[in-house]
C-alpha atoms as a PDB file:
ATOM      1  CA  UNK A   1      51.348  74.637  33.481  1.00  0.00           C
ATOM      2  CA  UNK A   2      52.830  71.429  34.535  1.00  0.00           C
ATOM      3  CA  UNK A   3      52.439  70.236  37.742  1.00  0.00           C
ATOM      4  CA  UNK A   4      53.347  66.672  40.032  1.00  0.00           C
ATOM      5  CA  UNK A   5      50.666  64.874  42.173  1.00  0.00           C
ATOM      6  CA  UNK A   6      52.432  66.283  44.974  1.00  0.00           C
ATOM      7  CA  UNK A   7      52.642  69.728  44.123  1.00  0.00           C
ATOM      8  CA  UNK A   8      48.760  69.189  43.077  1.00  0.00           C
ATOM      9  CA  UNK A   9      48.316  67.815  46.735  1.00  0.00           C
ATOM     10  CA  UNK A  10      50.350  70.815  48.756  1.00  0.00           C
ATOM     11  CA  UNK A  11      48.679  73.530  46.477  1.00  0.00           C
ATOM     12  CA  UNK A  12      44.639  72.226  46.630  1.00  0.00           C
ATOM     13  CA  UNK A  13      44.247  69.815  49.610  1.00  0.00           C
ATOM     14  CA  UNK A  14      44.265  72.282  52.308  1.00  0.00           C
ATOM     15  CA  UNK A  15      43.482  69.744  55.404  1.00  0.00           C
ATOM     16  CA  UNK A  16      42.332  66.679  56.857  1.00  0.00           C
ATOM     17  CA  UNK A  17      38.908  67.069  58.130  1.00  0.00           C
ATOM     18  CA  UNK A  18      38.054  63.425  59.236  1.00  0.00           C
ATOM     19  CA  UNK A  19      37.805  63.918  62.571  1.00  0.00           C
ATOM     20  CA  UNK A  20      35.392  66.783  62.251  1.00  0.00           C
ATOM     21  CA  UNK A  21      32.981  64.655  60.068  1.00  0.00           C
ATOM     22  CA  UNK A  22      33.463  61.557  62.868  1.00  0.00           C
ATOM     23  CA  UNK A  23      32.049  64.101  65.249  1.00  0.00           C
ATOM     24  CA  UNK A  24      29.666  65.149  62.874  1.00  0.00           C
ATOM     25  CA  UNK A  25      28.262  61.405  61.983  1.00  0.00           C
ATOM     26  CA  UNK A  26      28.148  60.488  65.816  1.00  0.00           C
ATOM     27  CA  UNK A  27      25.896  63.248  66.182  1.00  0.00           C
ATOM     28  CA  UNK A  28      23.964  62.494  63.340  1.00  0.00           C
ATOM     29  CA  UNK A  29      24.240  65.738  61.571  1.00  0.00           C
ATOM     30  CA  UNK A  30      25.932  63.888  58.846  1.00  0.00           C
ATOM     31  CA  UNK A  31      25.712  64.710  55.717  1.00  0.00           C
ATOM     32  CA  UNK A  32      22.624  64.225  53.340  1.00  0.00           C
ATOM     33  CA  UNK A  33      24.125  66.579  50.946  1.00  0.00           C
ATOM     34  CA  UNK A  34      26.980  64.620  49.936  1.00  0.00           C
ATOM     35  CA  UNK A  35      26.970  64.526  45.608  1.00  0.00           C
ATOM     36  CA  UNK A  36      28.278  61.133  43.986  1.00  0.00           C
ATOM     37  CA  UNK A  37      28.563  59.243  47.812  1.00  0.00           C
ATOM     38  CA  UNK A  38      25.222  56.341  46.622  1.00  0.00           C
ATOM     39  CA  UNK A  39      27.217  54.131  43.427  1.00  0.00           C
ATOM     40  CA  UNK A  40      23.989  53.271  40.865  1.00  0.00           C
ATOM     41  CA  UNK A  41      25.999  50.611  39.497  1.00  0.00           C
ATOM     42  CA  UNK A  42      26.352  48.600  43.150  1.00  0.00           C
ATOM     43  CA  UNK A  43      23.077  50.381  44.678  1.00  0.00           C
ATOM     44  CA  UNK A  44      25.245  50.746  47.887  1.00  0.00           C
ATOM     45  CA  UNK A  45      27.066  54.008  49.670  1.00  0.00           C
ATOM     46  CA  UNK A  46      30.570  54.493  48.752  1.00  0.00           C
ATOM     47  CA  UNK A  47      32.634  54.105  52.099  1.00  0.00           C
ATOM     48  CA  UNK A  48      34.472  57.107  52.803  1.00  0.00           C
ATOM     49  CA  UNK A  49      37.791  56.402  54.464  1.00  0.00           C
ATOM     50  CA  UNK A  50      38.463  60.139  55.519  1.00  0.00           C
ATOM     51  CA  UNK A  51      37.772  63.466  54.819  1.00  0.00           C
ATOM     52  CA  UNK A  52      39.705  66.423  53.356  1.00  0.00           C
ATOM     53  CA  UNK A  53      38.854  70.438  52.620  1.00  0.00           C
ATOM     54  CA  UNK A  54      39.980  70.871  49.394  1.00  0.00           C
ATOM     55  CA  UNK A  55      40.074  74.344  47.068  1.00  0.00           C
ATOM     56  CA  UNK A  56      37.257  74.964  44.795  1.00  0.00           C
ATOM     57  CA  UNK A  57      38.732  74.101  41.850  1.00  0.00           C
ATOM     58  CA  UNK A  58      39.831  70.509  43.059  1.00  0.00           C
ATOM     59  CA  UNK A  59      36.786  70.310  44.582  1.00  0.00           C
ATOM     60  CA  UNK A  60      34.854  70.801  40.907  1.00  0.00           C
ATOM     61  CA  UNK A  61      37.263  68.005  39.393  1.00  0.00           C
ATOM     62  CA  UNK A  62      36.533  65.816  41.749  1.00  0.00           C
ATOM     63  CA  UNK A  63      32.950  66.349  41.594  1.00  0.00           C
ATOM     64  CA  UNK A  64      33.214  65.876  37.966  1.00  0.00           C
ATOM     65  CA  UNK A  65      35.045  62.711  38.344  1.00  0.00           C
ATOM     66  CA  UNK A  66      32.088  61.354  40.506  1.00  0.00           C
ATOM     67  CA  UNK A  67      34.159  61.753  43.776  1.00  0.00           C
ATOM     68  CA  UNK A  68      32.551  62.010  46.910  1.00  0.00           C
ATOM     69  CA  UNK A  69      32.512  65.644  47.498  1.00  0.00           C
ATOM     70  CA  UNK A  70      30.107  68.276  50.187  1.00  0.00           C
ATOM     71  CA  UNK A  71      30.159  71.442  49.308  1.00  0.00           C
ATOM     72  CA  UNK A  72      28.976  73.744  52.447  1.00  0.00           C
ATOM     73  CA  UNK A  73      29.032  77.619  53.930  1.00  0.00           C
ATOM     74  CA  UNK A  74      32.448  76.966  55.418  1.00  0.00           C
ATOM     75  CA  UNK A  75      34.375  75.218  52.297  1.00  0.00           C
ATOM     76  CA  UNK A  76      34.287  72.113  49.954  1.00  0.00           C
ATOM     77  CA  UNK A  77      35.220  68.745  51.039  1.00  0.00           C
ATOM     78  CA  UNK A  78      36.694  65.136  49.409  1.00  0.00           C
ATOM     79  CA  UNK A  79      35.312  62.213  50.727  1.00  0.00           C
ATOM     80  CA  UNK A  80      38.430  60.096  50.326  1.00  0.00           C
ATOM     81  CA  UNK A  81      37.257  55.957  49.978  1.00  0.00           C
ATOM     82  CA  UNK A  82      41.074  54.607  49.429  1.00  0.00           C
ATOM     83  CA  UNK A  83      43.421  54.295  52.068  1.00  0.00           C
ATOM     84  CA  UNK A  84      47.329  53.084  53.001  1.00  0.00           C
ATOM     85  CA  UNK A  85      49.133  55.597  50.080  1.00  0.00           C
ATOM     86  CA  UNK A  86      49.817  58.939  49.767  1.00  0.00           C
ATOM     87  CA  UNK A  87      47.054  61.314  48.925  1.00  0.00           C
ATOM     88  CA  UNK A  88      49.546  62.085  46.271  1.00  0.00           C
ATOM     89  CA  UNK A  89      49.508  58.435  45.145  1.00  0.00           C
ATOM     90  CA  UNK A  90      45.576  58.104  45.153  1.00  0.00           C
ATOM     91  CA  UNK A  91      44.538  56.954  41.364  1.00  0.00           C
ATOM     92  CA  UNK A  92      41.990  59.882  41.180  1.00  0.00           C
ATOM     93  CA  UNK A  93      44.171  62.407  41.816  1.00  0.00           C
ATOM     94  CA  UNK A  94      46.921  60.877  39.189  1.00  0.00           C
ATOM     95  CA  UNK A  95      44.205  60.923  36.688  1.00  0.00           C
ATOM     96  CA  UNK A  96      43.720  64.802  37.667  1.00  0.00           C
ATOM     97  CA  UNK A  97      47.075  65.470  37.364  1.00  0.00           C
ATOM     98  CA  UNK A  98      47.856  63.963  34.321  1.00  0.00           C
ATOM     99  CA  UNK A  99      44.761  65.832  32.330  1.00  0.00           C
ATOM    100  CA  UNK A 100      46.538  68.809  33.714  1.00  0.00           C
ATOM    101  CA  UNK A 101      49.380  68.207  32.326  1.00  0.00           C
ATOM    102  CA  UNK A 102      48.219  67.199  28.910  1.00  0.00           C
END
């Protein structure tokens, strides 16, 4: 199946969900299940820019891809740490599509 970063985008990113985690983080519920958010190499937090639901299957490559990702009774989420593009032009999710398309 071949597929474009944007079709990638408007078939697996289901919704931006950084306001809910702002909420979340103010209250101080936030998020100590979060896989791949500490960096070994720096020894410092990645900083996540926003936050999107995401289908399980993008969810799983991003995971894989050492993405910042929460997986949680009501869905799995991308910790996003770029900002100013498209999601569509965000290097990860090039990467993803291209291996897709290989």
């Amino acid at each position: 199946m071949t597929m474009t970063a944007r079709e990638l985008v408007s078939k697996f990113v289901l919704r931006n969900q950084t306001a809910l985690f702002s909420r979340l983080e103010m209250s101080g519920e936030l998020l100590d299940n979060v896989e791949n958010w500490y960096d070994e190499e720096t020894e410092e937090y990645k900083e996540v820019l926003s936050w999107y639901l995401v289908d399980e299957w993008l969810y799983e490559e991003l995971r894989a891809k050492g993405e910042p990702v929460l997986e949680t009774d009501f869905g799995e989420y991308w910790g996003r740490t770029t900002y100013g593009q498209l999601i569509e032009d965000d290097g990860i999710i090039k990467d993803i599509t291209a291996e897709l398309n290989e």
